[in-house]
Protein backbone atom coordinates (compact mmCIF):
# COMPACT_ATOMS: atom_id res chain seq x y z
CA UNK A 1 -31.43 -31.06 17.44
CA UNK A 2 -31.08 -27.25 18.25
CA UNK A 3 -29.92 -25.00 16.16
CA UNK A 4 -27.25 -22.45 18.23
CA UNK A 5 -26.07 -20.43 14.72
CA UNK A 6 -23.61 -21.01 11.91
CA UNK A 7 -20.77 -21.66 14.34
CA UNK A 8 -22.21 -24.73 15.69
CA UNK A 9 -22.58 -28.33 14.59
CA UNK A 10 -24.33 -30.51 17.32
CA UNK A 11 -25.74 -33.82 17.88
CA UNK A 12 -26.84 -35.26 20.96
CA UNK A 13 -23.43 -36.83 21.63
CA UNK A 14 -21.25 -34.21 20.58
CA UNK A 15 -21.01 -30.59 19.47
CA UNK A 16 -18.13 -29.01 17.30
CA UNK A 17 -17.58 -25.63 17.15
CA UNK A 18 -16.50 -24.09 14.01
CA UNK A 19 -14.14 -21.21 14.47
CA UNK A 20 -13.57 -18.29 12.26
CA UNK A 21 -10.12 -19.40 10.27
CA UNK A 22 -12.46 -22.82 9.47
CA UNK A 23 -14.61 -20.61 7.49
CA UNK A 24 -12.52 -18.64 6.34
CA UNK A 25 -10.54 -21.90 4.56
CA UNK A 26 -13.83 -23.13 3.27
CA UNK A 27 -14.82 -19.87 1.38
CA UNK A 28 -11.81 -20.33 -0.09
CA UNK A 29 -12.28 -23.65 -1.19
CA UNK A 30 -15.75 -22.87 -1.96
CA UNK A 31 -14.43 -20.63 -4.62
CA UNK A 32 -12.02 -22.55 -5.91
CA UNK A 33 -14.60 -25.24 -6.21
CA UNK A 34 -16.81 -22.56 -7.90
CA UNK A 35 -14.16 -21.73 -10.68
CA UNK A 36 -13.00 -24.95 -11.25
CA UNK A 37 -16.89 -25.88 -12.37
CA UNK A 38 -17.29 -22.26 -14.24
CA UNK A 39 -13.89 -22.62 -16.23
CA UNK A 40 -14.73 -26.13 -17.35
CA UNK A 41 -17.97 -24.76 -19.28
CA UNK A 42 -17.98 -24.40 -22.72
CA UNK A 43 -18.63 -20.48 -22.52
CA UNK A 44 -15.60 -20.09 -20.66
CA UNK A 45 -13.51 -22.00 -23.15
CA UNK A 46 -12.33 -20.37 -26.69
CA UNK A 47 -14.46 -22.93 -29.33
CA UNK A 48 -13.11 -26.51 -29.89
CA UNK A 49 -10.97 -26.19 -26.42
CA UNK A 50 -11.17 -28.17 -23.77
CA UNK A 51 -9.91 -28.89 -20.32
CA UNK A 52 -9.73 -31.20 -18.22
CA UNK A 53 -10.91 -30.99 -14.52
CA UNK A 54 -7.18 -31.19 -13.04
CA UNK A 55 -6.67 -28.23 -14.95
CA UNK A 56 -9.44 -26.16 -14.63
CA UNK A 57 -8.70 -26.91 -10.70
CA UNK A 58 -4.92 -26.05 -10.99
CA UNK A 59 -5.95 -23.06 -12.92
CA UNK A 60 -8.97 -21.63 -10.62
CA UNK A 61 -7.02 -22.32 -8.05
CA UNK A 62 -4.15 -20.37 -9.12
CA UNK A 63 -6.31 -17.76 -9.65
CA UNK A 64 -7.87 -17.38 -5.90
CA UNK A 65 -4.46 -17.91 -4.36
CA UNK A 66 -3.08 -15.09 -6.76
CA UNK A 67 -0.37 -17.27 -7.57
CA UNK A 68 -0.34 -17.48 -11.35
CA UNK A 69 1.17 -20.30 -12.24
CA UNK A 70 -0.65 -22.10 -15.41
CA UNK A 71 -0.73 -25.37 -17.34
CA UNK A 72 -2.73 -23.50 -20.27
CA UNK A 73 -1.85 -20.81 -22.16
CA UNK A 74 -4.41 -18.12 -20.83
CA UNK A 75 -5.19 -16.43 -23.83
CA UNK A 76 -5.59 -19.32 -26.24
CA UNK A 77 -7.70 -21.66 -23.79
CA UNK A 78 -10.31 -18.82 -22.15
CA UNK A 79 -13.16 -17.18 -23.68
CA UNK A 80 -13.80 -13.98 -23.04
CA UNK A 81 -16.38 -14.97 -20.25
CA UNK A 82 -13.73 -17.25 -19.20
CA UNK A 83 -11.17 -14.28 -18.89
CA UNK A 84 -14.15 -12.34 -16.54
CA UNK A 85 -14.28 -15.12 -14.53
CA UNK A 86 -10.27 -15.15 -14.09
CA UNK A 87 -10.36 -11.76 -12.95
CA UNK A 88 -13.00 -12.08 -10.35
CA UNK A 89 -11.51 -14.99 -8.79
CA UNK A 90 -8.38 -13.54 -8.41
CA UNK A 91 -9.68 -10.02 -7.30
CA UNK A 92 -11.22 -11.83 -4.82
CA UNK A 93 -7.92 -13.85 -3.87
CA UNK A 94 -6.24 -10.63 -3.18
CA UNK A 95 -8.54 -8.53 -1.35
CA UNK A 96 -10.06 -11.52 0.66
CA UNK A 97 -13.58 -12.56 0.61
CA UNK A 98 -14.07 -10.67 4.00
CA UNK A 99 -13.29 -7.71 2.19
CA UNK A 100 -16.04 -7.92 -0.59
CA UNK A 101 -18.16 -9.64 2.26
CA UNK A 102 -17.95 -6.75 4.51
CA UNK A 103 -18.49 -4.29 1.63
CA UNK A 104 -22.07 -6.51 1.00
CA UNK A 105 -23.03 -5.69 4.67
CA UNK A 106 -22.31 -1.84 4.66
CA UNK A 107 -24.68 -1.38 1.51
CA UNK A 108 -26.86 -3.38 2.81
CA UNK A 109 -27.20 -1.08 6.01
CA UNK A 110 -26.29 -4.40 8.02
CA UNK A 111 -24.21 -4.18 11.54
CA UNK A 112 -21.17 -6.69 10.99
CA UNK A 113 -21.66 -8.76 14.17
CA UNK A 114 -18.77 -10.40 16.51
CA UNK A 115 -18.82 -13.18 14.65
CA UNK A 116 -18.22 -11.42 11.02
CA UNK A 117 -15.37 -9.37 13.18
CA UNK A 118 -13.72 -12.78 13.80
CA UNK A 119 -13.52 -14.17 10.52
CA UNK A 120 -12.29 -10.65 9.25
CA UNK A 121 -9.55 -10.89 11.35
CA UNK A 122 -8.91 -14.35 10.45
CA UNK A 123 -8.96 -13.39 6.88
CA UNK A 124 -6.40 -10.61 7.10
CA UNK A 125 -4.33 -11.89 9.69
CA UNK A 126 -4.74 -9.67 12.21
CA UNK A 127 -4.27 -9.48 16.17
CA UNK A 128 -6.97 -7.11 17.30
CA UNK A 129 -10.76 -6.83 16.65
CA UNK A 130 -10.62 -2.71 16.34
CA UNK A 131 -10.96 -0.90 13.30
CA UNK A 132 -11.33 -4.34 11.27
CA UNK A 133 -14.19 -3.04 9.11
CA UNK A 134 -12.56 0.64 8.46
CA UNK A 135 -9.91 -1.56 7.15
CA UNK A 136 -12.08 -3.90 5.18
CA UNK A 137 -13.66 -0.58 3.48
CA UNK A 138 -10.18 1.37 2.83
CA UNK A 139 -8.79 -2.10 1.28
CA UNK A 140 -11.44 -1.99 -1.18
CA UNK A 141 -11.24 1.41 -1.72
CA UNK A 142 -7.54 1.63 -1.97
CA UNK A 143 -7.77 -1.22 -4.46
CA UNK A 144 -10.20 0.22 -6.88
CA UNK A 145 -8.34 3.32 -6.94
CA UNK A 146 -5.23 1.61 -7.92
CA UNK A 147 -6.48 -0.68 -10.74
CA UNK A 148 -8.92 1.92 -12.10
CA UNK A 149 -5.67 4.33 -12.27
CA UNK A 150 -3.73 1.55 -13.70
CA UNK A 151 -6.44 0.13 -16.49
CA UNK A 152 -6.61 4.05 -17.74
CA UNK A 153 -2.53 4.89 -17.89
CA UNK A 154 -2.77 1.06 -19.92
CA UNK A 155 -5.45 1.23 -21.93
CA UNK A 156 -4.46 4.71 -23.06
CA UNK A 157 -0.73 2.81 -23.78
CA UNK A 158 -2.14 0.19 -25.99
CA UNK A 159 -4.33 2.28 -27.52
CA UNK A 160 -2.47 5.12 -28.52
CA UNK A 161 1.30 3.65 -28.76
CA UNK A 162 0.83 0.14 -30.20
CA UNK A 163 -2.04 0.71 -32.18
CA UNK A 164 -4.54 -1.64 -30.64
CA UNK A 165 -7.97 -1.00 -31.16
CA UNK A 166 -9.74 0.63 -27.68
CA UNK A 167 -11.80 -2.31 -27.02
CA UNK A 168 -9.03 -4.61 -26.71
CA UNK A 169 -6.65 -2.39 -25.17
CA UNK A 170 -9.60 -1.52 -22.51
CA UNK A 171 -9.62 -5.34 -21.98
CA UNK A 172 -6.32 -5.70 -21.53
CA UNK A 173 -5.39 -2.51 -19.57
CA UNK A 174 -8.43 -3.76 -16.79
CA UNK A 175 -7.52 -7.41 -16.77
CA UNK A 176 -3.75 -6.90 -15.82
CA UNK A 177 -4.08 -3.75 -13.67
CA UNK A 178 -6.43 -6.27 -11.72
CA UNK A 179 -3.60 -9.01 -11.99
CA UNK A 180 -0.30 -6.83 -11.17
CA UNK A 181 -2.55 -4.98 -7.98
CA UNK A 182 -3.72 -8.52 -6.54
CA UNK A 183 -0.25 -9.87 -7.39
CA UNK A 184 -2.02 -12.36 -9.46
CA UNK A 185 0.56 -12.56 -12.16
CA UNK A 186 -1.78 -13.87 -14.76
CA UNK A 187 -1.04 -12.51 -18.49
CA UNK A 188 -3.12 -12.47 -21.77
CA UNK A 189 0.28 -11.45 -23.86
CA UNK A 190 1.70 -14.90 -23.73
CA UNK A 191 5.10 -14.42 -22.93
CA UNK A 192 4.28 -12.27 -19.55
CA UNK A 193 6.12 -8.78 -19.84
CA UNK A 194 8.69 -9.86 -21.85
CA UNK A 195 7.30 -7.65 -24.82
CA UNK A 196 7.78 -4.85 -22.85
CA UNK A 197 11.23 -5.14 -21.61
CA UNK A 198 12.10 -1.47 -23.23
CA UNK A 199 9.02 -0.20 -22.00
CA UNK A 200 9.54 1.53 -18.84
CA UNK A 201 6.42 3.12 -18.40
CA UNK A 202 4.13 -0.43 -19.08
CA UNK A 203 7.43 -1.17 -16.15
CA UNK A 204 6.82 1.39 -14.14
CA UNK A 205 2.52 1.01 -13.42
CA UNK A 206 2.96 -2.94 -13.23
CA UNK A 207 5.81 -1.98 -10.58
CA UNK A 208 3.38 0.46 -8.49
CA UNK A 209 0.88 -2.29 -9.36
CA UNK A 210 2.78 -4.81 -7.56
CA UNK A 211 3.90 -2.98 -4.50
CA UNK A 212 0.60 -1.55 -3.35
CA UNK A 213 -0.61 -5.02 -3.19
CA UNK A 214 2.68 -6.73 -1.76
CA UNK A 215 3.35 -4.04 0.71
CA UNK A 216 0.41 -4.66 2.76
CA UNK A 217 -3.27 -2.87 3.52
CA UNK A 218 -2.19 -1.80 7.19
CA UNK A 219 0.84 -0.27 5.95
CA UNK A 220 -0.78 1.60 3.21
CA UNK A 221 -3.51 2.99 5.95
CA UNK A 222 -1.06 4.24 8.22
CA UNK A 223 0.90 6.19 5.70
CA UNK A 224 -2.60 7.32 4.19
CA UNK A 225 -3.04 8.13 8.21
CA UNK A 226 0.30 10.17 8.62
CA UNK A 227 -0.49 12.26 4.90
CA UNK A 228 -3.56 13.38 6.77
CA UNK A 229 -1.92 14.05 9.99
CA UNK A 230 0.71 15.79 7.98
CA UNK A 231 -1.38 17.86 5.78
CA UNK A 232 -3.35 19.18 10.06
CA UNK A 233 -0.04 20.00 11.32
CA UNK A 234 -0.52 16.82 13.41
CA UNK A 235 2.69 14.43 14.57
CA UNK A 236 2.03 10.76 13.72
CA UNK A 237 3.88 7.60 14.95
CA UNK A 238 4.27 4.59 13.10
CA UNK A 239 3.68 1.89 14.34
CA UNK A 240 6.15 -1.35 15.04
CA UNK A 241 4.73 -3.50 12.70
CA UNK A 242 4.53 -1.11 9.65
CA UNK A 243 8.37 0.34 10.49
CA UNK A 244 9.59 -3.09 10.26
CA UNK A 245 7.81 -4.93 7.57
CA UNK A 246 8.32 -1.61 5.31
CA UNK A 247 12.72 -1.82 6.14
CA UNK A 248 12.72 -5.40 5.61
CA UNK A 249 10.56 -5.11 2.54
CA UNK A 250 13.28 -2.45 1.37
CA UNK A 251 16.07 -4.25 1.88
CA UNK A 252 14.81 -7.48 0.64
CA UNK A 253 14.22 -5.69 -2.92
CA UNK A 254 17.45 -4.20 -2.73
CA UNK A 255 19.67 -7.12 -1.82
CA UNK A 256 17.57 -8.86 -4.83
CA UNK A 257 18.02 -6.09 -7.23
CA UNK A 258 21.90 -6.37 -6.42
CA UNK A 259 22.15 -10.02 -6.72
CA UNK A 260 20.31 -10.40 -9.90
CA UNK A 261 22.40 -7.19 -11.02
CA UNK A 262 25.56 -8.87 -10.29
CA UNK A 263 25.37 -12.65 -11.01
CA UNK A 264 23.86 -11.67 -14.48
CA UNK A 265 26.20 -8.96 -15.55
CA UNK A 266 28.35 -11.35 -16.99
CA UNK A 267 25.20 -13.94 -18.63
CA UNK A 268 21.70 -13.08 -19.51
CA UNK A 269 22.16 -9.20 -19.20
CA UNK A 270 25.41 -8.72 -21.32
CA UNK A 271 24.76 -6.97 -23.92
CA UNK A 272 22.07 -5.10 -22.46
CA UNK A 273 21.61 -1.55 -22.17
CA UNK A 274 22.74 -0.38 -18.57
CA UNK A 275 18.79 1.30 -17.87
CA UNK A 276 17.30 -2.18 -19.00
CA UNK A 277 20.17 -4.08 -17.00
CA UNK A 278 19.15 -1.84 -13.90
CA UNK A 279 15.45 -2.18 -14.81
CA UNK A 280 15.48 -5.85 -15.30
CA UNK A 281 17.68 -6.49 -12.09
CA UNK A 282 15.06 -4.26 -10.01
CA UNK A 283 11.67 -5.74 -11.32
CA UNK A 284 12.97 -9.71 -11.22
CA UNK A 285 13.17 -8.44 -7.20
CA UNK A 286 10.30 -7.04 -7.19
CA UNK A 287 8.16 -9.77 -8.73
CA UNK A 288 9.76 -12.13 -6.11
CA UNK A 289 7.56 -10.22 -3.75
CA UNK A 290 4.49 -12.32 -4.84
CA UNK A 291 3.26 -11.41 -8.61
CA UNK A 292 5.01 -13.52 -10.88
CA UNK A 293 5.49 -11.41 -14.09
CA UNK A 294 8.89 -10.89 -15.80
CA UNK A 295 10.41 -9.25 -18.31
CA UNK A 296 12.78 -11.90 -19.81
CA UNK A 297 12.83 -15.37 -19.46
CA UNK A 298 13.58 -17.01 -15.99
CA UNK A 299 14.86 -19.97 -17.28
CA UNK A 300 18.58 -18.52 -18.61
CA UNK A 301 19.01 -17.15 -15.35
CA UNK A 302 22.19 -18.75 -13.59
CA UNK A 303 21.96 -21.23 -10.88
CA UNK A 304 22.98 -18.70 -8.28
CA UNK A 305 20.18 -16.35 -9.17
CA UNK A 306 18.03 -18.87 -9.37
CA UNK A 307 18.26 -20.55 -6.05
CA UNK A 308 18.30 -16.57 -4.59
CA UNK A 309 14.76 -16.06 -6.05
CA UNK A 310 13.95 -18.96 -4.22
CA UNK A 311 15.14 -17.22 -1.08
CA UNK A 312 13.14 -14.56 -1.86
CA UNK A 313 9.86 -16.24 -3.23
CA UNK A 314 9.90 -18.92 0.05
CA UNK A 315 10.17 -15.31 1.84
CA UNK A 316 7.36 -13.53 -0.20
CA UNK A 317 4.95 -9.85 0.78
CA UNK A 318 4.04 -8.73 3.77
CA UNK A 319 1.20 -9.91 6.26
CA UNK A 320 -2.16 -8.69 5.47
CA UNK A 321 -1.25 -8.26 1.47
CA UNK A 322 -2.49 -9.79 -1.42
CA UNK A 323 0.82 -11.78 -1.03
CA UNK A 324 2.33 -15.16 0.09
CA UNK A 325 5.41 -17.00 1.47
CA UNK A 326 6.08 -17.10 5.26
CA UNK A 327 6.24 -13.05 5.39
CA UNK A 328 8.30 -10.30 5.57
CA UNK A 329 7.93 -10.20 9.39
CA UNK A 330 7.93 -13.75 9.88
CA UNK A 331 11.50 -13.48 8.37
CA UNK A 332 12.58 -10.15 10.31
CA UNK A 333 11.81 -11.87 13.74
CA UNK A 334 13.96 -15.04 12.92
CA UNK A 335 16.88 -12.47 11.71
CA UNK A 336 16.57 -9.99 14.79
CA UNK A 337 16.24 -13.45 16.93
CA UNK A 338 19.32 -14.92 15.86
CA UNK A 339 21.47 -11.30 16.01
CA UNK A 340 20.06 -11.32 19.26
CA UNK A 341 20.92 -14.67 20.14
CA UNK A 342 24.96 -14.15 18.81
CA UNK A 343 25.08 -11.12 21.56
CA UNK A 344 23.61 -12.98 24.25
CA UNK A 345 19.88 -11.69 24.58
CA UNK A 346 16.95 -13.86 25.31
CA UNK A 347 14.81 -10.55 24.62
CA UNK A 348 14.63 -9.09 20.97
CA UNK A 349 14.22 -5.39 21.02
CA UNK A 350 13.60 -3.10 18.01
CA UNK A 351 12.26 0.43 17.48
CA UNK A 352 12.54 0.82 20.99
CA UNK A 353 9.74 -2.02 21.79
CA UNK A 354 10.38 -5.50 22.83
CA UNK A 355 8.82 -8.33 21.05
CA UNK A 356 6.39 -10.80 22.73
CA UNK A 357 7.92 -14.19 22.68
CA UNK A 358 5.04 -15.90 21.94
CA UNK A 359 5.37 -13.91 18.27
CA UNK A 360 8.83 -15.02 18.01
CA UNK A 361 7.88 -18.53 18.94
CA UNK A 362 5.34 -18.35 16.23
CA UNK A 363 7.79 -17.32 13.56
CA UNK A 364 10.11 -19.96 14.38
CA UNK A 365 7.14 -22.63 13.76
CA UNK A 366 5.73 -20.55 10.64
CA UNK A 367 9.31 -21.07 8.98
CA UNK A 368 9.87 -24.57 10.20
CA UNK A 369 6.35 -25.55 9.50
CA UNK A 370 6.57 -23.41 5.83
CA UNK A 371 10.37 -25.56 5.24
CA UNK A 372 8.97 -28.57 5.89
CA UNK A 373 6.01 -28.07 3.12
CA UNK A 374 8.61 -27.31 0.70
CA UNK A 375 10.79 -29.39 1.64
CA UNK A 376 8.57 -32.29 0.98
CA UNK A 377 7.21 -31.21 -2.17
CA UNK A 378 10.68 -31.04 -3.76
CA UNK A 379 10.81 -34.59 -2.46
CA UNK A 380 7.53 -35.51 -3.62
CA UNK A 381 8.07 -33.86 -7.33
CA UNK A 382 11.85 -35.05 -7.67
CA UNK A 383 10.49 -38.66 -7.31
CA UNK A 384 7.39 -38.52 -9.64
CA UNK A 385 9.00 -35.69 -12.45
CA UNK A 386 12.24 -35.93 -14.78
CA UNK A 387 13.01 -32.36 -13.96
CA UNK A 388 16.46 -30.99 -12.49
CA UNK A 389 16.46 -29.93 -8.36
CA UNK A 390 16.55 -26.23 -9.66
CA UNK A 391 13.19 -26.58 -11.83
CA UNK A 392 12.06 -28.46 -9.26
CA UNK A 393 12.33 -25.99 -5.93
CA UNK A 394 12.06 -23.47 -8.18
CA UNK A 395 8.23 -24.54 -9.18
CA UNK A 396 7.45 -25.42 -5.41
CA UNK A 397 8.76 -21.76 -3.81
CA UNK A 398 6.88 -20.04 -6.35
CA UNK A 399 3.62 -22.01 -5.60
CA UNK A 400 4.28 -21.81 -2.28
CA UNK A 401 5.06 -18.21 -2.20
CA UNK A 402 1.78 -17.65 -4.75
CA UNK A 403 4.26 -15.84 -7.03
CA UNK A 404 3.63 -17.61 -10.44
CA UNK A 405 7.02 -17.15 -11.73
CA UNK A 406 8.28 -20.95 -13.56
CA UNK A 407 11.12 -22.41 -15.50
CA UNK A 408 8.41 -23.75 -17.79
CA UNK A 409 7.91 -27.30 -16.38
CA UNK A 410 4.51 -26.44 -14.97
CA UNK A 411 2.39 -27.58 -17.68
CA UNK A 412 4.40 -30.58 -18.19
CA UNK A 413 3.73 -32.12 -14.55
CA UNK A 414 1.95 -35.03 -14.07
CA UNK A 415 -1.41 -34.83 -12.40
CA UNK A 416 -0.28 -36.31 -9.01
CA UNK A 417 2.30 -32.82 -9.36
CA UNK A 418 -0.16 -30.69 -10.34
CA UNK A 419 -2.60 -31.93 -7.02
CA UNK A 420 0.38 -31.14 -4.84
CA UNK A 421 1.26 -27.53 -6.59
CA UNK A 422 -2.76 -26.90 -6.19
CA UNK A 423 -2.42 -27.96 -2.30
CA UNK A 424 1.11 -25.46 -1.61
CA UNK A 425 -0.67 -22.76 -3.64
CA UNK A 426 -4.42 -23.08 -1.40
CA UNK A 427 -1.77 -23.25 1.61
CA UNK A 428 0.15 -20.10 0.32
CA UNK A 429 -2.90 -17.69 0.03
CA UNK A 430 -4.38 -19.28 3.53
CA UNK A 431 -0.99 -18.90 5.53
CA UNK A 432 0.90 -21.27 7.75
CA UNK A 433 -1.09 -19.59 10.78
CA UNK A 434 -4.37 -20.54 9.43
CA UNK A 435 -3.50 -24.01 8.70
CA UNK A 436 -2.38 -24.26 12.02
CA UNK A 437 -5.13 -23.12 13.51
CA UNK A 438 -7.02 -24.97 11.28
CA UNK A 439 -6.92 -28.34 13.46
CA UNK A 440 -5.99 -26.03 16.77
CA UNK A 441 -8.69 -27.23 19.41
CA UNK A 442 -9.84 -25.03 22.22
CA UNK A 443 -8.09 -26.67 25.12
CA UNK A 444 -8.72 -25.22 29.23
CA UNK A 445 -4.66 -24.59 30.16
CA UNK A 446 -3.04 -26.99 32.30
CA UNK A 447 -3.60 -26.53 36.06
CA UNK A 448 -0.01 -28.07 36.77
CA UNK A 449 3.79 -28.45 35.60
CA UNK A 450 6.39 -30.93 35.24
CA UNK A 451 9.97 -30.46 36.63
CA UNK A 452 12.16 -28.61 33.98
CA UNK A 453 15.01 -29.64 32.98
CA UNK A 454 17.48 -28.96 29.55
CA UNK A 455 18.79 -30.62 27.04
CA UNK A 456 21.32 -30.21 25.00
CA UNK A 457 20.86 -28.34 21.66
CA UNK A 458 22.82 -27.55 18.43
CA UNK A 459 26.60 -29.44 19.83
């Protein structure tokens, strides 16, 4: 047999190529494999703990999805090599392994070859080849910088303000500026943020946590670009993608921040201070986005509120984030296609550009594809679980949208449950694109066409 490189698998009958997403996926898996195995040893484990290998699966792979959703308590089940191990998995969730990959080849002086390019761009979801390893280096960068800055402003807020000794403030002040930037959503507090509900400032860095990571890389680069630009006397243009995933992001947190606001005025926040009613409204949006922490307990929200997370959650961060769900753009295209649509265009314009339709078509098969998923799993749990529909879709947006947030049923599923939570949470940090393309075969276009003709639709 002849070897042709990585990409290729032959035998003398056959040869399959292996494309880029392909190995992308099975990294992933590869780590989640990896963690499963380290969080089942007995260093990782606090003494006389154990866990079984459904859980140390659901858990690892919580953790490399950035999802956050647990069946253990964190704190009382993990070691403190255990914890280490957390954090590393899900720091390499959210910046990708192409990321940390690519960082590996620049120290070791090594020119990242076409093929490297390709499964960079598979990683982050992106449409060009150019500038893929400047981004690679300014993600990492750009994350350091954040969870560095938020581990000090922490540590020094445990420390000094509730007393804990430095070591164990240190430890916690790294381990969840590393969970709120990758949007992991994992907590060694035991009841999330819910201690800190009065504490705006604890609030306020898990917040700027949270929407560096959720925002997206490319967006953060081009304003990064335009502070330069600004700072030479230098005009800079935006461009499409960042104007509109940054205004839907916007809006998305402010319609949640007004419907949580306003369905629990009268329930869960009566009572309430109006700055902690405002500041509990605005980071139960937020955490929608993808992370999964919260500052009072999701299960006395009403119904309404509930099923409008859901919204949100199914929706999730931006593309090329540390985020899930079908995407902020994926979710502007279907809403600028169907205004479109009620005026009578077959084109979608915005910002003065017009949209390829292939891009629309894709968003209209990454949300049917995405509803279907969920839609199934609801089925799926709803027949094997005693919970109510609420719990249910709750649990399956959130693993779906790798956001973490629960009604507490998750470490009551049964293991069939918890093996299709682990599959919607692998699919969530992947994408619906890359499990498409996952089975996509390269196919030569067809040299001829069949007579149109239309049916009817919709009456």
């Amino acid at each position: 047999m002849k070897n042709k490189g990585p990409l290729y698998l032959q035998d003398k009958k056959y040869r399959m190529q292996i494309t880029p997403v392909q190995l992308i996926v099975l990294g992933y898996l590869t780590f989640a494999v990896l963690g499963t195995f380290l969080l089942s040893l007995p260093f990782s484990l606090r003494p006389e703990v154990r866990l079984s290998f459904i859980d140390a699966l659901f858990t690892a792979t919580s953790a490399i999805s950035v999802t956050g959703l647990t069946v253990v308590d964190t704190p009382e089940t993990f070691s403190l090599a255990g914890k280490i191990i957390l954090a590393f998995l899900f720091q390499i969730g959210g910046l990708g392994i192409m990321t940390l990959g690519t960082l590996v080849y620049v120290l070791r002086g090594s020119q990242v070859s076409l093929r490297e390019r390709l499964m960079i761009r598979a990683d982050q979801n992106q449409q060009n080849l150019q500038g893929m390893v400047m981004l690679m280096l300014f993600i990492f960068k750009v994350a350091i910088a954040f969870e560095i800055l938020g581990s000090l402003i922490l540590t020094l807020r445990f420390w000094l303000d509730y007393q804990m000794p430095l070591t164990e403030a240190l430890g916690l002040g790294v381990f969840h500026s590393i969970s709120g930037f990758t949007n992991a959503g994992f907590d060694l507090f035991g009841d999330s943020l819910r201690s800190f509900g009065q504490d705006y400032l604890v609030q306020g860095v898990f917040s700027i946590l949270l929407l560096a990571g959720a925002i997206g890389f490319p967006v953060i680069l081009e304003l990064y670009s335009y502070l330069i630009s600004l700072r030479k006397g230098r005009k800079y243009k935006f461009s499409l993608y960042t104007k509109l995933t940054t205004i839907t992001f916007a809006l998305l947190l402010a319609v949640g921040f007004l419907a949580v606001l306003l369905a629990e005025l009268p329930a869960s926040l009566a009572g309430l201070p109006w700055h902690q009613k405002f500041a509990v409204a605005f980071f139960q949006s937020l955490t929608t986005r993808s992370c999964g922490f919260s500052t009072v307990d999701v299960s006395v929200l009403q119904g309404a509120t509930l099923l409008f997370l859901c919204l949100l959650m199914f929706i999730g961060a931006s593309p090329s984030s540390c985020g899930g769900g079908i995407r902020t753009t994926t979710f502007a295209v279907l809403a600028l296609s169907v205004a479109g649509a009620l005026r009578g265009r077959t084109q979608i314009k915005v910002f003065r550009r017009e949209l390829y339709q292939e891009d629309v078509m894709r968003a209209f098969i990454v949300f049917f594809v995405a509803a279907m998923l969920v839609f199934g799993a609801v089925i799926l749990l709803l027949a094997r679980e005693p919970f109510q529909l609420t719990e249910v879709l709750f649990e399956v947006c959130s693993a779906f949208g790798t956001t973490g947030l629960s009604m507490g049923i998750t470490e009551k599923l049964s293991v069939f449950s918890k093996a299709v939570i682990i599959f919607l949470m692998f699919i969530g940090r992947i994408g619906i694109v890359s499990l498409l393309l996952l089975f996509q075969q390269r196919r030569p276009a067809d040299g001829y066409h069949f007579v149109k003709e239309h049916i009817i639709i919709g009456q």
